[in-house]
PDB file of N, CA and C in Angstrom:
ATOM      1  N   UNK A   1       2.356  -6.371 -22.144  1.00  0.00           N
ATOM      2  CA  UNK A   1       0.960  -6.235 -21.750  1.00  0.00           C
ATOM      3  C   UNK A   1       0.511  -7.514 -21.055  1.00  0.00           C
ATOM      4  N   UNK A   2      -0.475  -7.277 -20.990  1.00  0.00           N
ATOM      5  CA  UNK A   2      -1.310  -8.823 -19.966  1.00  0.00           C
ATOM      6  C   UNK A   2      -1.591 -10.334 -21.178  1.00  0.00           C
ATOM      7  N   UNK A   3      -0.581 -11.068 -21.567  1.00  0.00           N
ATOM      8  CA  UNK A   3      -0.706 -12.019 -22.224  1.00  0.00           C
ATOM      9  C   UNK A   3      -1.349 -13.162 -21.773  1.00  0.00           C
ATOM     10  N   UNK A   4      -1.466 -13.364 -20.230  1.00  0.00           N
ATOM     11  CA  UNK A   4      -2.231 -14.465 -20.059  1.00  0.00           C
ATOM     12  C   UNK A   4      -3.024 -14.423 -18.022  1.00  0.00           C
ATOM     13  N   UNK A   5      -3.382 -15.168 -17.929  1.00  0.00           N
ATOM     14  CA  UNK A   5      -4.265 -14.957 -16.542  1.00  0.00           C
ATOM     15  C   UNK A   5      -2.876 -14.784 -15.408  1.00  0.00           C
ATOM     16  N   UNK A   6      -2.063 -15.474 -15.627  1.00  0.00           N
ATOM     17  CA  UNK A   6      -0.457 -15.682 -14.894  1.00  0.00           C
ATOM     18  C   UNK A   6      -0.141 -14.031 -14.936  1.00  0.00           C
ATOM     19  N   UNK A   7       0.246 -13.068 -15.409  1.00  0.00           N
ATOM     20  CA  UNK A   7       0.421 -12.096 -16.046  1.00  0.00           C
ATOM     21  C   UNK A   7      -0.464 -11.014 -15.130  1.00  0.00           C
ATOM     22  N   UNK A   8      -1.808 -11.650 -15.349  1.00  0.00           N
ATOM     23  CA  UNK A   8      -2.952 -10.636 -14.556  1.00  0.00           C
ATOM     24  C   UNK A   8      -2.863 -10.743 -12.944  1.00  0.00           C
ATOM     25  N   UNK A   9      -2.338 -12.490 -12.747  1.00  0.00           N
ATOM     26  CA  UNK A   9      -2.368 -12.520 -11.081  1.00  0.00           C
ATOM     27  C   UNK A   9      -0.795 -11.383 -10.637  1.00  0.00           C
ATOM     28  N   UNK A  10      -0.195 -11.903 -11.630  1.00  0.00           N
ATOM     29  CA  UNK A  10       1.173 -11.324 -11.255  1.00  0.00           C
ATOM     30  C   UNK A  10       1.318  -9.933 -10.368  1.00  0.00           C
ATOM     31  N   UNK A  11       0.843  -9.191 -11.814  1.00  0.00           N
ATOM     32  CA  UNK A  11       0.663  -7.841 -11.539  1.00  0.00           C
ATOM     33  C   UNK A  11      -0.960  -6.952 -10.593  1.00  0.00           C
ATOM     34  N   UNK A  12      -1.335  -7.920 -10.197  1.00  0.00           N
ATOM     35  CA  UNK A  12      -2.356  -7.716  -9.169  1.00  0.00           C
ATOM     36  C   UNK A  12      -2.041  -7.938  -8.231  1.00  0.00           C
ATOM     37  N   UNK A  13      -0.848  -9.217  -7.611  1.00  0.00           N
ATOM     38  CA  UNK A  13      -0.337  -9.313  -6.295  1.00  0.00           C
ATOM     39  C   UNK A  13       0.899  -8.328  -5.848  1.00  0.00           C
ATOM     40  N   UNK A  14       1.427  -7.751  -7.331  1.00  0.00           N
ATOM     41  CA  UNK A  14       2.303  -6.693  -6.917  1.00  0.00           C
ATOM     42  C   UNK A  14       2.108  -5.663  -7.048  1.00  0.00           C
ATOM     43  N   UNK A  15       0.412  -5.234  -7.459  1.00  0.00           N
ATOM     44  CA  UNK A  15       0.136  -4.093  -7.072  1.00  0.00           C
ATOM     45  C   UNK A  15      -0.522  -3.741  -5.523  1.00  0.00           C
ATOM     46  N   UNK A  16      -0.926  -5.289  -4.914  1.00  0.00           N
ATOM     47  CA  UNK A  16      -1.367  -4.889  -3.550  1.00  0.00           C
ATOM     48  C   UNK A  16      -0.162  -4.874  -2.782  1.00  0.00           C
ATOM     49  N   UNK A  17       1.174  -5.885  -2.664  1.00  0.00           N
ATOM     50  CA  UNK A  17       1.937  -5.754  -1.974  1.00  0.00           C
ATOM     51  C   UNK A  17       2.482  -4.087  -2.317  1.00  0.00           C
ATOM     52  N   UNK A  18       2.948  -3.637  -3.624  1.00  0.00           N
ATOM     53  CA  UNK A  18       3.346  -2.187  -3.159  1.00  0.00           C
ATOM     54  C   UNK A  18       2.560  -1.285  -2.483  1.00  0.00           C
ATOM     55  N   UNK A  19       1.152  -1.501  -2.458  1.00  0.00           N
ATOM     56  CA  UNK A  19       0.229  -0.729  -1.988  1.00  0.00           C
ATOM     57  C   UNK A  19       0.034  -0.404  -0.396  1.00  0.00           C
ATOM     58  N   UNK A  20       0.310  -1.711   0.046  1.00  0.00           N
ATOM     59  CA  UNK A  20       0.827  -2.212   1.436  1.00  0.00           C
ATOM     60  C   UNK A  20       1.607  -1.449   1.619  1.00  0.00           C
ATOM     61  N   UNK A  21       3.086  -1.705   0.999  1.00  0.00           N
ATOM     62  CA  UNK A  21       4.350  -1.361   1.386  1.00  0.00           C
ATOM     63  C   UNK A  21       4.154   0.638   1.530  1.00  0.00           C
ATOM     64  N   UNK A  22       3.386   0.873   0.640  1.00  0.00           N
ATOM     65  CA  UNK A  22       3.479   2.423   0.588  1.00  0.00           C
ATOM     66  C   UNK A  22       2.698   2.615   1.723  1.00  0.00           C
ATOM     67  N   UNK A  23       1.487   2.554   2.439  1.00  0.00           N
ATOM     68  CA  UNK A  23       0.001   2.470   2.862  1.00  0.00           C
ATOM     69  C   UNK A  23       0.409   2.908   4.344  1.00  0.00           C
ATOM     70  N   UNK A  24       0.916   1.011   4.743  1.00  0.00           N
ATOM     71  CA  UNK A  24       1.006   0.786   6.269  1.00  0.00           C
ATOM     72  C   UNK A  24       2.146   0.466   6.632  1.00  0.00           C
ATOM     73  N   UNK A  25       3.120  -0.166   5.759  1.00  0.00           N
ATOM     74  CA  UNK A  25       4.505  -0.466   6.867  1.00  0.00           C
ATOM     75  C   UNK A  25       5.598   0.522   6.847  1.00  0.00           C
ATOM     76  N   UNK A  26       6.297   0.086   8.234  1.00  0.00           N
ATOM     77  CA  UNK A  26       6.601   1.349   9.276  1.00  0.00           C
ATOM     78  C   UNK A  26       7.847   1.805   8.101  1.00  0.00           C
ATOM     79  N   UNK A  27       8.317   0.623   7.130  1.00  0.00           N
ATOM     80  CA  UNK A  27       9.794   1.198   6.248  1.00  0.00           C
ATOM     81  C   UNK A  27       9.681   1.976   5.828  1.00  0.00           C
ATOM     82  N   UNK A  28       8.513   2.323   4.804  1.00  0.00           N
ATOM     83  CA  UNK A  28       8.088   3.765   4.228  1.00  0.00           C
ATOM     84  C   UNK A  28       7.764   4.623   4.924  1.00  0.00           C
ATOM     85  N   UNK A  29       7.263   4.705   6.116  1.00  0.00           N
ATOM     86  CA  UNK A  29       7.084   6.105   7.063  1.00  0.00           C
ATOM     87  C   UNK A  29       7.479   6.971   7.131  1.00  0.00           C
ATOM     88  N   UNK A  30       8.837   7.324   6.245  1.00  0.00           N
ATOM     89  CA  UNK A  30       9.509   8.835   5.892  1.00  0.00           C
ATOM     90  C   UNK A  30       9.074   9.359   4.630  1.00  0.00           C
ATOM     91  N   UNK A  31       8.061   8.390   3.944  1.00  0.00           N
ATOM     92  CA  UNK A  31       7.390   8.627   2.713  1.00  0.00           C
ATOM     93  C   UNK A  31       6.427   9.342   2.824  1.00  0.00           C
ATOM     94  N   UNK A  32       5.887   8.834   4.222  1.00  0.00           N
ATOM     95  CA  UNK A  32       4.250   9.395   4.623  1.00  0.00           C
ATOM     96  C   UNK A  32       4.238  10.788   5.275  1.00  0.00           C
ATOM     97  N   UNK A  33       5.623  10.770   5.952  1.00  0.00           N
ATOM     98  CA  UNK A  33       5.542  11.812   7.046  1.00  0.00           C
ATOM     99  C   UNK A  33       5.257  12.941   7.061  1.00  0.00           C
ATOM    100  N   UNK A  34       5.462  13.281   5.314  1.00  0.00           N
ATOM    101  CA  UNK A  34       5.396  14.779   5.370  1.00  0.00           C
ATOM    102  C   UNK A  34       4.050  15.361   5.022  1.00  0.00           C
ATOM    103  N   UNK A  35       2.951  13.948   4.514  1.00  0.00           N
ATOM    104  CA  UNK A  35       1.730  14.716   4.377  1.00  0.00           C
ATOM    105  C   UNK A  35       0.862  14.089   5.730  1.00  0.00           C
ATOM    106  N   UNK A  36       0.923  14.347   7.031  1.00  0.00           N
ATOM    107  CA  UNK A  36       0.303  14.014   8.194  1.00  0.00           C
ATOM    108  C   UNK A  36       0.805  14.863   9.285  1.00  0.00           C
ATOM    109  N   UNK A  37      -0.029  14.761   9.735  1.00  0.00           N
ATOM    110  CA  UNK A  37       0.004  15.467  10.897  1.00  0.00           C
ATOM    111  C   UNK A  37      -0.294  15.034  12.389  1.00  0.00           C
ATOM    112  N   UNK A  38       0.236  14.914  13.355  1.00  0.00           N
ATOM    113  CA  UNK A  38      -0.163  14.276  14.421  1.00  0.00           C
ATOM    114  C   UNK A  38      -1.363  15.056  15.472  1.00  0.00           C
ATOM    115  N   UNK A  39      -2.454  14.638  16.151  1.00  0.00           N
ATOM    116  CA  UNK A  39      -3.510  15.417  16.851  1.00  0.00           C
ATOM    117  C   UNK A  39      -3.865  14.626  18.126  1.00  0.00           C
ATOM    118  N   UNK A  40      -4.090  15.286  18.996  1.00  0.00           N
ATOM    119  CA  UNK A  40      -4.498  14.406  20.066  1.00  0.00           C
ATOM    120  C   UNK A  40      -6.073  14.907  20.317  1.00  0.00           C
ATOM    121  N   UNK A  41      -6.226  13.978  21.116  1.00  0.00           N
ATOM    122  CA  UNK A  41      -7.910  13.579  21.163  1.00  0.00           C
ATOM    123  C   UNK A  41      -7.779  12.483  22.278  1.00  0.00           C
ATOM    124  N   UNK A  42      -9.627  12.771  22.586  1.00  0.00           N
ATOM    125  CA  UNK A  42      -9.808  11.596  23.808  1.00  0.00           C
ATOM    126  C   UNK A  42     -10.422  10.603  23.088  1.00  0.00           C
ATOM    127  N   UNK A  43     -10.629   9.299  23.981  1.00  0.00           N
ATOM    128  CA  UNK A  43     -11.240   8.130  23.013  1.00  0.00           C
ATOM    129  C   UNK A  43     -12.329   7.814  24.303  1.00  0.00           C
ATOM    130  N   UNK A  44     -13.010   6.717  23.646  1.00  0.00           N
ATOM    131  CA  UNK A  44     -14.472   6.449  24.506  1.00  0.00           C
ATOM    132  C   UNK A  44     -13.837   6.344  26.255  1.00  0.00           C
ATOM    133  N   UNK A  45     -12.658   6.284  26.842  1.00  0.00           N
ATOM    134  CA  UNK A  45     -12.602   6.089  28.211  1.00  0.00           C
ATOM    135  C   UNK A  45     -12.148   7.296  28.636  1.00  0.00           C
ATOM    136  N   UNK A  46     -12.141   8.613  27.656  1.00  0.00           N
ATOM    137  CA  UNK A  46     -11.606  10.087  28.541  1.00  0.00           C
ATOM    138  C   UNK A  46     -10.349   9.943  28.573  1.00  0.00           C
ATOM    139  N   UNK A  47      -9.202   8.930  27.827  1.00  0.00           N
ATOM    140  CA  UNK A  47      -7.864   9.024  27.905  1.00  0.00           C
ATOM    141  C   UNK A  47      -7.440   9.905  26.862  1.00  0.00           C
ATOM    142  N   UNK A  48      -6.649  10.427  26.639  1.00  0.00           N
ATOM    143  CA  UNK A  48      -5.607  11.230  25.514  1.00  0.00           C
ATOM    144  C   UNK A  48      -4.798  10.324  24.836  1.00  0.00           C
ATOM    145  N   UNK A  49      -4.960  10.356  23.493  1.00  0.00           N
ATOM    146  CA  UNK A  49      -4.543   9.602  22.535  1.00  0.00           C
ATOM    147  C   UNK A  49      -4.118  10.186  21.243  1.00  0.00           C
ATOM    148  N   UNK A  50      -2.962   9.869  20.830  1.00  0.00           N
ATOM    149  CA  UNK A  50      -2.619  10.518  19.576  1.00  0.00           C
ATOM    150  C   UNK A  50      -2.890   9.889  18.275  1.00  0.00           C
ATOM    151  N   UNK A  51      -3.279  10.862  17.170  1.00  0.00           N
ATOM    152  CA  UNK A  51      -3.826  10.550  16.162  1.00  0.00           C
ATOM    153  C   UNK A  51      -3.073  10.879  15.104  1.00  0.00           C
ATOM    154  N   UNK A  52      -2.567  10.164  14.152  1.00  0.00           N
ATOM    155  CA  UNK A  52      -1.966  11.004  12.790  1.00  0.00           C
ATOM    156  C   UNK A  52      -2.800  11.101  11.627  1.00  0.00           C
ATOM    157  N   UNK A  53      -2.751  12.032  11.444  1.00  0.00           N
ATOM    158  CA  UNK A  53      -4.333  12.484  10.361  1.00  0.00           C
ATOM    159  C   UNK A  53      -3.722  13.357   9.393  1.00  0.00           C
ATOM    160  N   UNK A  54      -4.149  13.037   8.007  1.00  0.00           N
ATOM    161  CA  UNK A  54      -4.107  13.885   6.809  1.00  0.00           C
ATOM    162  C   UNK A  54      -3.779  15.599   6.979  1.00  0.00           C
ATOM    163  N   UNK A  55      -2.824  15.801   6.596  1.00  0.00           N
ATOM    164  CA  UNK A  55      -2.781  17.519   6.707  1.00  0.00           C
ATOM    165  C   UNK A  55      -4.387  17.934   5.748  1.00  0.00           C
ATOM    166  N   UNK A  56      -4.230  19.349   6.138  1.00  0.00           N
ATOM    167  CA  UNK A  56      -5.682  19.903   5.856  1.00  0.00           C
ATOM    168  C   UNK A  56      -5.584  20.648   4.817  1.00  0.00           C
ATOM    169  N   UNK A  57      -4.840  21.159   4.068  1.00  0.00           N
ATOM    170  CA  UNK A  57      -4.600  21.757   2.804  1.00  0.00           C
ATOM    171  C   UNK A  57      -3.575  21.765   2.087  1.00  0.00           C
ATOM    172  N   UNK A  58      -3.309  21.851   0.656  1.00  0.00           N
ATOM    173  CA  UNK A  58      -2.764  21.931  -0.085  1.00  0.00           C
ATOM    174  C   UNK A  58      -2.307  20.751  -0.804  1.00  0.00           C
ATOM    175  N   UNK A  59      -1.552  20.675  -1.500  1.00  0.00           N
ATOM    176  CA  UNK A  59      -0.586  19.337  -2.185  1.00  0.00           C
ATOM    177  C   UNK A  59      -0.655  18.088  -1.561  1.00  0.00           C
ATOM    178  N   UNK A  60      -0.133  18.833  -0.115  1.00  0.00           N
ATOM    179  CA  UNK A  60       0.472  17.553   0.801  1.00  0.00           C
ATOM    180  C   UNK A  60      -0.930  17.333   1.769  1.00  0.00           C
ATOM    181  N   UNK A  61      -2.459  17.811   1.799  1.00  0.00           N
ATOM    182  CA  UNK A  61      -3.310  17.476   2.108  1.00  0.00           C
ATOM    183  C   UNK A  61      -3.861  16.328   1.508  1.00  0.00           C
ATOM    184  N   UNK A  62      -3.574  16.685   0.172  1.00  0.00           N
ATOM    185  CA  UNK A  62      -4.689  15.768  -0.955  1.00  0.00           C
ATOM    186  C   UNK A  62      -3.913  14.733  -0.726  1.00  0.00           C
ATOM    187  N   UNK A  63      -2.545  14.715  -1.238  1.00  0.00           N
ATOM    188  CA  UNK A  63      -1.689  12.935  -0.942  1.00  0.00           C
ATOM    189  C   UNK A  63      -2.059  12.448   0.159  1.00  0.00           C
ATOM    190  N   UNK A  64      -1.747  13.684   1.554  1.00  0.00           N
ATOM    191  CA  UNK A  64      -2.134  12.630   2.694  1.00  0.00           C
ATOM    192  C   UNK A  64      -3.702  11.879   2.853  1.00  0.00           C
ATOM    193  N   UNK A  65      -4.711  12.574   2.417  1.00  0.00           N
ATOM    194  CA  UNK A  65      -5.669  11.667   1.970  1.00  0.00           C
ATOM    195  C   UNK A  65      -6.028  10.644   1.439  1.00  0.00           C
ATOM    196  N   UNK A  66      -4.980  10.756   0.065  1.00  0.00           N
ATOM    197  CA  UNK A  66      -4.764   9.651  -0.846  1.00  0.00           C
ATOM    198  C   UNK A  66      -4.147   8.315  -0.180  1.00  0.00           C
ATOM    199  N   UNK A  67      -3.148   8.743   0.817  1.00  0.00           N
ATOM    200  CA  UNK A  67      -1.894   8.227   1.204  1.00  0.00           C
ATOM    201  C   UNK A  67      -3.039   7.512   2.519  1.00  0.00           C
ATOM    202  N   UNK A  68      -4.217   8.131   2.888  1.00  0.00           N
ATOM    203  CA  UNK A  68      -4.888   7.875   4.308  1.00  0.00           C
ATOM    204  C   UNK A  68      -5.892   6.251   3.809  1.00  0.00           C
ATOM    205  N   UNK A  69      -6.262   6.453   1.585  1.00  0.00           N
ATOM    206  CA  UNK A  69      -7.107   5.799   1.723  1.00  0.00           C
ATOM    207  C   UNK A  69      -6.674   4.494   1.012  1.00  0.00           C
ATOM    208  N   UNK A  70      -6.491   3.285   1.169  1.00  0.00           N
ATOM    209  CA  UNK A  70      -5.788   2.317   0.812  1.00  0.00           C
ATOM    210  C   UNK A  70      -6.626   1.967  -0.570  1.00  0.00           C
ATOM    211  N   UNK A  71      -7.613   2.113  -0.321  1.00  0.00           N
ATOM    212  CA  UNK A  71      -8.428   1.898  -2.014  1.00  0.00           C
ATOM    213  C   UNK A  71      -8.054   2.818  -3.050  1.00  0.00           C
ATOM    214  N   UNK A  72      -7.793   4.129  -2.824  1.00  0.00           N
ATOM    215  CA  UNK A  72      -7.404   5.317  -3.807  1.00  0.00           C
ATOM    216  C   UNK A  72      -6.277   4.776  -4.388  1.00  0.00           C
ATOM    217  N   UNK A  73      -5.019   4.613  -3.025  1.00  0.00           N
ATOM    218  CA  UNK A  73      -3.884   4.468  -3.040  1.00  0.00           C
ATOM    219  C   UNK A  73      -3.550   3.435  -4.384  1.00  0.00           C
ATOM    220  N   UNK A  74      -4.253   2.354  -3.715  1.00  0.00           N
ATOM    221  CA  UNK A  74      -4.202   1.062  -4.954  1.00  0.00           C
ATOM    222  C   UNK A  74      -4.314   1.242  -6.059  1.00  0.00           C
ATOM    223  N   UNK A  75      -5.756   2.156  -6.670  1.00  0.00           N
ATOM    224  CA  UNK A  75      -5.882   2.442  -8.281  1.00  0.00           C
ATOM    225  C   UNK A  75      -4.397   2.958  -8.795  1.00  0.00           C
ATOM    226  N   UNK A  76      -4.023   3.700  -8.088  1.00  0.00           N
ATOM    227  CA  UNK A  76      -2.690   4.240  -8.591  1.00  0.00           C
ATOM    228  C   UNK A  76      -1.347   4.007  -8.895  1.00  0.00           C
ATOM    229  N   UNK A  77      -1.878   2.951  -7.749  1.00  0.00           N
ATOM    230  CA  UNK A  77      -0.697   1.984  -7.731  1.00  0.00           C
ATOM    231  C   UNK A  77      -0.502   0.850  -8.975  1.00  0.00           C
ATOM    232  N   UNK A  78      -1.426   0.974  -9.077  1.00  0.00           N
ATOM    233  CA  UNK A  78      -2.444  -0.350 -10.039  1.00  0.00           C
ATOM    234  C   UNK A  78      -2.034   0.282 -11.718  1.00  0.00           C
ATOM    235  N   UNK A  79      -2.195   1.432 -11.916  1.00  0.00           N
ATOM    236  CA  UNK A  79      -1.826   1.763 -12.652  1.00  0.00           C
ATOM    237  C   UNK A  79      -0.269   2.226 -13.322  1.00  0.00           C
ATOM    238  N   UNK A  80       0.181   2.386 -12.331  1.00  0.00           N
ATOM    239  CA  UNK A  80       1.492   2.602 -12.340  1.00  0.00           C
ATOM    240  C   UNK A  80       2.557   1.427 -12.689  1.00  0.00           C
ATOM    241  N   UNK A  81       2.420   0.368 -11.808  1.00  0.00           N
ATOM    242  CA  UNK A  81       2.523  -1.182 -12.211  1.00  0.00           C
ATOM    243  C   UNK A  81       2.041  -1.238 -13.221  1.00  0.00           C
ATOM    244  N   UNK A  82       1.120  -1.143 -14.169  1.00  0.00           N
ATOM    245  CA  UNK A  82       0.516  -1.746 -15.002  1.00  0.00           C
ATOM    246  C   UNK A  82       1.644  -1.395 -16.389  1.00  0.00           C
ATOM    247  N   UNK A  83       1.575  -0.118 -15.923  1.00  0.00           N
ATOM    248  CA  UNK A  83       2.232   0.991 -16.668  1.00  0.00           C
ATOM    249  C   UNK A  83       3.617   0.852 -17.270  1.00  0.00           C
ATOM    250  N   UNK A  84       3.959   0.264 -16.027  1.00  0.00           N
ATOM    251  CA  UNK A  84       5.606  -0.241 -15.931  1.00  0.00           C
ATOM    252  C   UNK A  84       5.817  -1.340 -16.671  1.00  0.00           C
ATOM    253  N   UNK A  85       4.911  -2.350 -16.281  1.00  0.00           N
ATOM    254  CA  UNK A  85       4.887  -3.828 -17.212  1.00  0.00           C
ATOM    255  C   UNK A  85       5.084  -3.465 -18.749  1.00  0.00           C
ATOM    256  N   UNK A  86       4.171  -2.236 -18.993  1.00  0.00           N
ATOM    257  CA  UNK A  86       4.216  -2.526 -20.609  1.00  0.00           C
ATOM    258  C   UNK A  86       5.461  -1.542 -21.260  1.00  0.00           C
ATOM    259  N   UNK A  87       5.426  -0.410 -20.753  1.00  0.00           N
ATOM    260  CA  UNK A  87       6.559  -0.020 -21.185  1.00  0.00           C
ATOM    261  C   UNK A  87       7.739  -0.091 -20.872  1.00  0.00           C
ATOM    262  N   UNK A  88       8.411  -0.787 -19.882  1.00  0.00           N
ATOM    263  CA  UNK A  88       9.602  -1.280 -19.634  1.00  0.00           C
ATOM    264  C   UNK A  88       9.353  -2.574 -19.046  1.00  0.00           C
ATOM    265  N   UNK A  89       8.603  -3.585 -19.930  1.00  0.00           N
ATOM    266  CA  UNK A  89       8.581  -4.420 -19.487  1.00  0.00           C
ATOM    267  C   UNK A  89       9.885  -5.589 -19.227  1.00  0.00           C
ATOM    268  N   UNK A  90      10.895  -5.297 -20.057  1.00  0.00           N
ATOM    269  CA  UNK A  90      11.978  -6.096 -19.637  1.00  0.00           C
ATOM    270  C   UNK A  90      12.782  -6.305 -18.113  1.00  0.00           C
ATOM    271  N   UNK A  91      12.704  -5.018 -17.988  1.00  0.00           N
ATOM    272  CA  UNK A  91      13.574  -5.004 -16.726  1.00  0.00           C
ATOM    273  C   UNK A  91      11.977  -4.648 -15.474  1.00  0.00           C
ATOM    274  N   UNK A  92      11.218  -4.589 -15.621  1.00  0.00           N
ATOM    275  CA  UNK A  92      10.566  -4.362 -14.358  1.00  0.00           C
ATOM    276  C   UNK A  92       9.944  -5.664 -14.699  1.00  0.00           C
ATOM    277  N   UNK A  93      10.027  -6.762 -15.217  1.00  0.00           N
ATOM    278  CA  UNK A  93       9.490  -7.777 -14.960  1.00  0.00           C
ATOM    279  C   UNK A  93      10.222  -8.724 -13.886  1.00  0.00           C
ATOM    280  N   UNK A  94      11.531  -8.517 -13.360  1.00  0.00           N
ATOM    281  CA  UNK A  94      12.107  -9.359 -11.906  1.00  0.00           C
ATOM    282  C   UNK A  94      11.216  -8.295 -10.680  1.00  0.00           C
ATOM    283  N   UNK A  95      11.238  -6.936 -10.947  1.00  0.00           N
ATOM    284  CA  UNK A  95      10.435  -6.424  -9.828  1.00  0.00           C
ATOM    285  C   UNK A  95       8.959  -6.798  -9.851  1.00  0.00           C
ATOM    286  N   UNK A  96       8.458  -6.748 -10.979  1.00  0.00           N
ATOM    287  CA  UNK A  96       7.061  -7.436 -10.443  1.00  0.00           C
ATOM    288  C   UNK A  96       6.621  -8.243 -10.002  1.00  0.00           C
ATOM    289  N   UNK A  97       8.225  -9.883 -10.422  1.00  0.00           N
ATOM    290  CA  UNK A  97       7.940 -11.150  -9.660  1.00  0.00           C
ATOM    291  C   UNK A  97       7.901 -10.976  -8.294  1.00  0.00           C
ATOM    292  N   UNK A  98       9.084  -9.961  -7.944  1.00  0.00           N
ATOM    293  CA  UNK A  98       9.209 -10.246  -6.290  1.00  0.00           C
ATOM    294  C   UNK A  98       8.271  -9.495  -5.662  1.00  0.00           C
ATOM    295  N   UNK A  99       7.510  -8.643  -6.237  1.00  0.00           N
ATOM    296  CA  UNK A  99       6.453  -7.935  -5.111  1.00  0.00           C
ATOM    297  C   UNK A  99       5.354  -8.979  -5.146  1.00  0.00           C
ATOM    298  N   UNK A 100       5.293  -9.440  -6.421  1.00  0.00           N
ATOM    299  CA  UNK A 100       4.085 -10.723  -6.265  1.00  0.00           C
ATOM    300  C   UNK A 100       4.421 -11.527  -5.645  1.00  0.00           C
ATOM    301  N   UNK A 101       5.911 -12.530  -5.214  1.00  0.00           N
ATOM    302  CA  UNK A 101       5.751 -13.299  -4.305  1.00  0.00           C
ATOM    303  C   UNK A 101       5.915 -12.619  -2.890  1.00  0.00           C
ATOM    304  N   UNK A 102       6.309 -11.432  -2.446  1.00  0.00           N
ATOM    305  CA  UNK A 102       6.144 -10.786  -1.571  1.00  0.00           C
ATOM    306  C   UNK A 102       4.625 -10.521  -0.910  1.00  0.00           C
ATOM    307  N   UNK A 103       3.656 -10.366  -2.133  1.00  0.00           N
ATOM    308  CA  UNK A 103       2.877 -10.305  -1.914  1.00  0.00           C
ATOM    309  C   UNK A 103       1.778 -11.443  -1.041  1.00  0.00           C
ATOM    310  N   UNK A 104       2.242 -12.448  -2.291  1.00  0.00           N
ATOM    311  CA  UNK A 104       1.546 -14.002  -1.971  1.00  0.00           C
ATOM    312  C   UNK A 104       1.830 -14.203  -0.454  1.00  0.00           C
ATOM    313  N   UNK A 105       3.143 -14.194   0.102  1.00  0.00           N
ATOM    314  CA  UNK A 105       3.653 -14.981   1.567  1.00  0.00           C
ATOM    315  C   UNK A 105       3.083 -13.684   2.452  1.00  0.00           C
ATOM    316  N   UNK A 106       3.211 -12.288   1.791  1.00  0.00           N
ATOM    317  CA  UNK A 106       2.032 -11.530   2.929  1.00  0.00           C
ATOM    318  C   UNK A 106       0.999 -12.128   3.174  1.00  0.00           C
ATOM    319  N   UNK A 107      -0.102 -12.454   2.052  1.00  0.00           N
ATOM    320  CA  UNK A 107      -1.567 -13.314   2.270  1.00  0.00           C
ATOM    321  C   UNK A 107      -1.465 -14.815   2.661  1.00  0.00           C
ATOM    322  N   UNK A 108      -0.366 -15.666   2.650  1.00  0.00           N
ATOM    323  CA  UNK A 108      -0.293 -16.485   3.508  1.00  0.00           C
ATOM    324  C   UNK A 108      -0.122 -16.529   4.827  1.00  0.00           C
ATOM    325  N   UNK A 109       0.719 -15.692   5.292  1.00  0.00           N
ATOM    326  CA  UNK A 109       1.231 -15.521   6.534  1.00  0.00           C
ATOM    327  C   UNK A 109       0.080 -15.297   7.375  1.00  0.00           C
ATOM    328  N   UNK A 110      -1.118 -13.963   6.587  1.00  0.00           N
ATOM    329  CA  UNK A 110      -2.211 -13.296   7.371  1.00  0.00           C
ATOM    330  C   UNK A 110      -3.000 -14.805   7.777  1.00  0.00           C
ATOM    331  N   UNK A 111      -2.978 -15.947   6.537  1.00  0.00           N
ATOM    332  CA  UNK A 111      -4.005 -16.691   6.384  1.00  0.00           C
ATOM    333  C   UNK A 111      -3.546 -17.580   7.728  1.00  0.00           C
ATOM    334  N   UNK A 112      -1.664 -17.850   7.974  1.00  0.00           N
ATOM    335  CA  UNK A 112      -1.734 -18.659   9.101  1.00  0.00           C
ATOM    336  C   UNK A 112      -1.533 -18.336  10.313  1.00  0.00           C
ATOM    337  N   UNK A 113      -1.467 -17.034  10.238  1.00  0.00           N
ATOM    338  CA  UNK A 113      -1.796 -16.433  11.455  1.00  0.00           C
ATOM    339  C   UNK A 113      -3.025 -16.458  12.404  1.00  0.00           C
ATOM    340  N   UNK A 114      -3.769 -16.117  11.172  1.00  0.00           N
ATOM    341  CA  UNK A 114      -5.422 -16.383  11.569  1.00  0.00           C
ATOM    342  C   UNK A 114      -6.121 -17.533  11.949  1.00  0.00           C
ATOM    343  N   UNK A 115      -5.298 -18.691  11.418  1.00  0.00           N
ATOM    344  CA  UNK A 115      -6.039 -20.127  11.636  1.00  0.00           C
ATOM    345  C   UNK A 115      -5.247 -20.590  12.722  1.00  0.00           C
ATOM    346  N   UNK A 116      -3.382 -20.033  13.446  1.00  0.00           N
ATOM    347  CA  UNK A 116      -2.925 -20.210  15.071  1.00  0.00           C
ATOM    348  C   UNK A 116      -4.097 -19.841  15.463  1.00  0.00           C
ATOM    349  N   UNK A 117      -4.291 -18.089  15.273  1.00  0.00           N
ATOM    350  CA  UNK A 117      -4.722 -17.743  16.703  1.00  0.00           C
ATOM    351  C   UNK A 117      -6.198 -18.011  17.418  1.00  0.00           C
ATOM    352  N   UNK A 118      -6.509 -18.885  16.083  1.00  0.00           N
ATOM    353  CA  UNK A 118      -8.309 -19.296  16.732  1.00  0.00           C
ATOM    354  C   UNK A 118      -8.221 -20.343  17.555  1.00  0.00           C
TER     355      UNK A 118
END
């Protein structure tokens, strides 16, 4: 369980990095694929542009929603991690280190990215 503040950051930085990892990057994209759908549409200049958007019913509607909203996504994620810590906490405690430092050098990287490009 959560024995100390170390513990709480832990499993909070490796619940956003998996959240990430499931959410937006392109590795998981065979994860996502099957609840989306691709649509085209014009955008403010009258060009045609493609859109991938939540299927519209069933099972694979509701995930792709879930899967569309990064805040949903997280509670679940959040819980699931949490979940993991306590009942198998032996062995999912090397996976929680590395999504947390996975996590951390994600929010660094954003941080020095942001302070190049100004």
């Amino acid at each position: 369980m959560i024995d100390s503040l170390l513990d709480f950051i832990l499993l909070a930085l490796a619940s956003f990095r998996l959240t990430r990892l499931i959410v937006y990057d392109k590795i998981t994209s065979f994860l996502r694929k099957p609840f989306f759908e691709e649509e085209d549409g014009k955008n403010e200049k009258g060009e045609i542009e493609t859109y991938i958007v939540p299927k519209k019913k069933g099972i694979k509607g509701f995930i792709g929603q879930l899967l569309n909203c990064y805040w949903c996504t997280g509670v679940w994620i959040a819980i699931f991690i949490v979940c993991l810590s306590y009942f198998f906490s032996y062995w999912s405690g090397p996976v929680i280190v590395v999504l947390a430092v996975a996590g951390l050098a994600a929010i660094l990287e954003t941080l020095v990215q942001h302070y190049i490009d100004e």
